[in-house]
Protein backbone atom coordinates (compact mmCIF):
# COMPACT_ATOMS: atom_id res chain seq x y z
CA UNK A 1 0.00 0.00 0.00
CA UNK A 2 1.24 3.47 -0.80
CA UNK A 3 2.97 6.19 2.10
CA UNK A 4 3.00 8.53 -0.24
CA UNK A 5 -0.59 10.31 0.10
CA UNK A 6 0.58 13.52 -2.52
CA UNK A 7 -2.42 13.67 -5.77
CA UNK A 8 -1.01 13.30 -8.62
CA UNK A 9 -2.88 14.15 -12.43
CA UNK A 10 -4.82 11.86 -14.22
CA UNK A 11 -2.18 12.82 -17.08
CA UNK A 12 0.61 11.66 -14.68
CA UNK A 13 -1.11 8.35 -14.05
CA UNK A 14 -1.61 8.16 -17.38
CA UNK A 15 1.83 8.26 -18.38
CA UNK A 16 3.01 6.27 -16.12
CA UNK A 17 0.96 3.14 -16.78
CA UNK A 18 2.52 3.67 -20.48
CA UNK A 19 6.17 3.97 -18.98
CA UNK A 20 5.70 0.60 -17.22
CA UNK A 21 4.45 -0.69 -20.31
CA UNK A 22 7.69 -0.13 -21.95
CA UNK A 23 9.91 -0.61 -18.83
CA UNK A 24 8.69 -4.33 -18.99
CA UNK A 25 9.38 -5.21 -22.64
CA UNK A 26 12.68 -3.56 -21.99
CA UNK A 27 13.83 -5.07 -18.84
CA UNK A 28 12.25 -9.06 -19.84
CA UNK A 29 14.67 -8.21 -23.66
CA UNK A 30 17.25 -7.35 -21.69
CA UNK A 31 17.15 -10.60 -19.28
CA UNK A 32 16.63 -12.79 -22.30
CA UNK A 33 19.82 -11.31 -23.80
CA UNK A 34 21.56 -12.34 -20.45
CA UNK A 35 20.31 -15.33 -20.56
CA UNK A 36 21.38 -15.41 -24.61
CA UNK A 37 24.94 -14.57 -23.54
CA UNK A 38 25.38 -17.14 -20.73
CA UNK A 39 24.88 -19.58 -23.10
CA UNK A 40 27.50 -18.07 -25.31
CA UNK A 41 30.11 -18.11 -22.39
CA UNK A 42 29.65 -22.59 -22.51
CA UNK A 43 32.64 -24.29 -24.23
CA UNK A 44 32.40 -25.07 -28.03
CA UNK A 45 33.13 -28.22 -28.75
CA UNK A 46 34.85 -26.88 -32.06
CA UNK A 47 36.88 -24.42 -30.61
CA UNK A 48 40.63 -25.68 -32.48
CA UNK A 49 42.74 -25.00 -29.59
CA UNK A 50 40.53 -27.63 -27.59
CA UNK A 51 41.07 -31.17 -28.11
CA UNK A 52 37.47 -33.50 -26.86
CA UNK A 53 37.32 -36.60 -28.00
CA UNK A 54 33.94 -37.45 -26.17
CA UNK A 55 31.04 -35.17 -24.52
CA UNK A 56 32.01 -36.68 -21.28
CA UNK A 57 35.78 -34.76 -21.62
CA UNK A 58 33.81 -31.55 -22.34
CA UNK A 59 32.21 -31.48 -18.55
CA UNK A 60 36.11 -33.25 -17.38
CA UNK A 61 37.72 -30.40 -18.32
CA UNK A 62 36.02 -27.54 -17.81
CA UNK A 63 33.54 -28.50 -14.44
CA UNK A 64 34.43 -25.80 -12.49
CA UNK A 65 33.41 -22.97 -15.63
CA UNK A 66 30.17 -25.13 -15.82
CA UNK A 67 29.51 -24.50 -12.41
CA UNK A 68 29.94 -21.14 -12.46
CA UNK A 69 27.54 -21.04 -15.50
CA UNK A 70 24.80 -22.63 -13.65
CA UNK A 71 25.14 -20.53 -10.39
CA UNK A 72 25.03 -17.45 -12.91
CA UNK A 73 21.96 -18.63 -14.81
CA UNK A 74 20.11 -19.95 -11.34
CA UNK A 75 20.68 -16.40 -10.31
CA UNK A 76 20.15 -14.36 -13.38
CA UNK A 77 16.59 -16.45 -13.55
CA UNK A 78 16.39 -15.32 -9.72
CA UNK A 79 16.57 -12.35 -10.55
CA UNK A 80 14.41 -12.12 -13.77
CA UNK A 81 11.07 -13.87 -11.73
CA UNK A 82 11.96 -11.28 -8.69
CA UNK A 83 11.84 -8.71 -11.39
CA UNK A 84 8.55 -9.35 -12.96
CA UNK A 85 6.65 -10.35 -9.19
CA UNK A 86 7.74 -6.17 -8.56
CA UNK A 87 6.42 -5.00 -11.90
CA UNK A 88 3.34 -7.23 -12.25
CA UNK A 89 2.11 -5.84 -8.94
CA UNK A 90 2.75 -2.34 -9.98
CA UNK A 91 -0.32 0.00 -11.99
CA UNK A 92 2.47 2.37 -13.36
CA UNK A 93 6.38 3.42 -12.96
CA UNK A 94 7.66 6.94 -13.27
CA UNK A 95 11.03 7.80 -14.23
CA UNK A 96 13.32 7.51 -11.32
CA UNK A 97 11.23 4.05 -10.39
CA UNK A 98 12.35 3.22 -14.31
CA UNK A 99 15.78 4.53 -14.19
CA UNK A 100 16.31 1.90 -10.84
CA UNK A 101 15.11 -0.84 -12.50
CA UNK A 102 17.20 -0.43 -15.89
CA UNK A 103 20.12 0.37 -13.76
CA UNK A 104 19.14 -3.00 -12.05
CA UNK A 105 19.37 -5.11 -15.19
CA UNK A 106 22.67 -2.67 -15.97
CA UNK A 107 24.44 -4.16 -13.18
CA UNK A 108 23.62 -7.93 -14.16
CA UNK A 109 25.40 -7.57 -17.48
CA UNK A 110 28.72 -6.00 -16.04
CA UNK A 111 28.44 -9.28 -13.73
CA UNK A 112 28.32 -11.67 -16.88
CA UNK A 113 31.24 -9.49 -18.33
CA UNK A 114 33.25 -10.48 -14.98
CA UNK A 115 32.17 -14.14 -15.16
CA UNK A 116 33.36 -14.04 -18.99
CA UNK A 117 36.39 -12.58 -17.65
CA UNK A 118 36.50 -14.87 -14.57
CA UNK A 119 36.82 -18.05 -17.15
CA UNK A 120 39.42 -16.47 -19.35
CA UNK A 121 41.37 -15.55 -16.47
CA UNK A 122 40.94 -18.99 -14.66
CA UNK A 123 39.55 -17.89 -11.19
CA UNK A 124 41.27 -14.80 -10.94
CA UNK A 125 40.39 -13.46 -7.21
CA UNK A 126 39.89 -9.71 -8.75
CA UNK A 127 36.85 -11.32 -11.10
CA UNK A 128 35.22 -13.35 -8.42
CA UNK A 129 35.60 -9.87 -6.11
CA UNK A 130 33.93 -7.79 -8.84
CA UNK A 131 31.11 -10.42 -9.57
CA UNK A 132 30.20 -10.50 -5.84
CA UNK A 133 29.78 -6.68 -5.70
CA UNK A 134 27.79 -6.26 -9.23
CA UNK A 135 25.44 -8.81 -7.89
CA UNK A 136 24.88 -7.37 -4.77
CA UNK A 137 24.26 -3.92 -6.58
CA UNK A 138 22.00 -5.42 -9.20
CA UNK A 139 19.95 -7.22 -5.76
CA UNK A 140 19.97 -4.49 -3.66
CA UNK A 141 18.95 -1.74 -6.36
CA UNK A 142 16.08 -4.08 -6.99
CA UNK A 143 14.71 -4.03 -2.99
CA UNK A 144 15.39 -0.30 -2.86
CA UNK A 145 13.42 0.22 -6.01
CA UNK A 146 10.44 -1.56 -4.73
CA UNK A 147 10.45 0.37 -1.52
CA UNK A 148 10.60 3.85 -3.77
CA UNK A 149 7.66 2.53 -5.42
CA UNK A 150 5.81 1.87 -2.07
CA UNK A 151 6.46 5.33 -1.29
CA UNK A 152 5.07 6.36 -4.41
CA UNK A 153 2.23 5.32 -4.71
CA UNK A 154 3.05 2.88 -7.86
CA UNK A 155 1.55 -0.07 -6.64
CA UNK A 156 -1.38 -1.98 -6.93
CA UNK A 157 -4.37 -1.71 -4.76
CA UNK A 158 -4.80 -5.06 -5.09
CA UNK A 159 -2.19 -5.84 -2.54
CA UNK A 160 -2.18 -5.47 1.01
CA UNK A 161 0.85 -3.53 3.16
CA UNK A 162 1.72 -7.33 4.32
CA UNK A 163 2.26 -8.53 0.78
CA UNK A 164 4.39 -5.39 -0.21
CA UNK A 165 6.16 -6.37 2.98
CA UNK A 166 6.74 -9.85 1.70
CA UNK A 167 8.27 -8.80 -1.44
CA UNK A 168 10.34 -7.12 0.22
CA UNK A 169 11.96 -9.28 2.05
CA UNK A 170 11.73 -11.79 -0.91
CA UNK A 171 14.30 -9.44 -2.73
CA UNK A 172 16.90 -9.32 0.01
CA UNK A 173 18.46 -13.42 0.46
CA UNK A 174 20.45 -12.90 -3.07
CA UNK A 175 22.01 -9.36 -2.78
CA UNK A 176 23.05 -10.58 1.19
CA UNK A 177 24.38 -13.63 -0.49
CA UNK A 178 26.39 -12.08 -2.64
CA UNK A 179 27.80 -9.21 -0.28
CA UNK A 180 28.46 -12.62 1.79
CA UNK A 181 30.66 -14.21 -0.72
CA UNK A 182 33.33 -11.44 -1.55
CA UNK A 183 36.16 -12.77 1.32
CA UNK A 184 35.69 -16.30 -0.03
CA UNK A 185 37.40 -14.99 -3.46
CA UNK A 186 40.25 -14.91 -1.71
CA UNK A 187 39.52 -19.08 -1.51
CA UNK A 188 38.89 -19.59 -5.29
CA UNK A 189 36.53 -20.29 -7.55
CA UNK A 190 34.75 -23.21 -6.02
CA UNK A 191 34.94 -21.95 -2.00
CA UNK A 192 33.55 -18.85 -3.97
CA UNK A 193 30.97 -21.01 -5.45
CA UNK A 194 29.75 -22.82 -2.64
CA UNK A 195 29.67 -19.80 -0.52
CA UNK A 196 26.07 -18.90 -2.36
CA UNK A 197 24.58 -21.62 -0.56
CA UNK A 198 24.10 -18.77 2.29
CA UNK A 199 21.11 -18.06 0.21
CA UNK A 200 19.52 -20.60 2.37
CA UNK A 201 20.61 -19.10 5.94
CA UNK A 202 19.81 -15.88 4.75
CA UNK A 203 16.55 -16.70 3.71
CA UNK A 204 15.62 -18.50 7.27
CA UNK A 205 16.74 -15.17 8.77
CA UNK A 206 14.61 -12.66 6.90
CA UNK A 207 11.78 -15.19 7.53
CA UNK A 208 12.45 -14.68 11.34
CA UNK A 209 12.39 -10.96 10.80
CA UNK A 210 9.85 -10.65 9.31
CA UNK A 211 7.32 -12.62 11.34
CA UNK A 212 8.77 -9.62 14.21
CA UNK A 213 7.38 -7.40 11.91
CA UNK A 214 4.00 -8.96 11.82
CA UNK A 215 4.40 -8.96 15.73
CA UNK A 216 4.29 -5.53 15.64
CA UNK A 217 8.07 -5.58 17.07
CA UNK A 218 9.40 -4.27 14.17
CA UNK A 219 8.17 -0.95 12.39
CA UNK A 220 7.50 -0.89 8.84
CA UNK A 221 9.99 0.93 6.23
């Protein structure tokens, strides 16, 4: 439910429902591309300077870059579906809510240009460091987006103040996740890897928090 009790025009409304019209094509092209270029980052089996004699040497040699693919496409998806929950329960964006969410999406691809670089570079600690903080960026931009648009009145009367409130917190286990995993760069690739699986901790937590805030010990934002 909106905070934010200032009128605004018909004209503005109007405009607004068109702007989140185009902020959704934009943002789900944008996320398919992503999703496009992940699987452009997968070895080619026809690449010269790589010698596979079966498809079984393809995922010998290079496990550890297929593992990072798949934690970068869980979390890209992630990402997308977190995405379109915030703009289907939205009746219009305005420009700084649009600006956010573009910026969002912004984010995400400098991440797949450090996990591009990460696999040339074979685990370099600087790539894993940078992919850590883009995600985190892209997550946290995302949360702070849909809490603007709370403010401003952009969403749906069809929801209640507790479901905005779940949302919420639904946006915040990746971005922690990834804020968690910058030391373990220092560990490698894999440690690096694994250390996403705070997702699940994380998670528990803001589940815990939250039910304070439906307590009434916590305050809303």
């Amino acid at each position: 439910m909106s905070i934010n009790q200032n009128k605004i025009t018909n004209a503005q409304k109007e405009r607004g429902v068109n702007l989140l019209a185009g902020l959704k094509i934009i943002v789900n092209v944008l996320f398919a591309l992503m999703i496009f270029q992940i699987f452009l980052i997968l070895p080619r089996p026809d690449d010269p300077e790589l010698q596979y004699n079966t498809l079984g040497d393809i995922f010998a040699q290079n496990i550890d870059k297929l593992l990072l693919i798949v934690v970068g496409m869980v979390l890209i998806i992630l990402y997308w579906l977190q995405t379109n929950m915030q703009l289907g329960n939205l009746t219009r964006s305005n420009a700084v809510h649009s600006i956010l969410m573009i910026s969002q999406t912004f984010f995400l691809m400098i991440y797949l240009y450090f996990v591009r670089f990460d696999m040339e570079f074979e685990g370099l600690k600087l790539a894993l460091q940078m992919e850590s903080v883009f995600l985190a960026l892209a997550g946290f931009i995302g949360a702070f987006a849909w809490r603007y648009a709370r403010r401003n009145d952009l969403t749906s009367d069809q929801i209640t103040d507790n479901q905005e409130m779940d949302i919420f917190y639904k946006l915040l286990p990746e971005p922690l996740a990834s804020t968690f995993t910058f030391p373990f760069a220092t560990f490698g690739p894999n440690i690096w890897t694994l250390a996403f699986l705070s997702i699940i901790p994380f998670g528990f937590i803001l589940k815990i928090i939250r039910k304070k805030y439906d307590s009434g010990d916590l305050i809303s934002d």
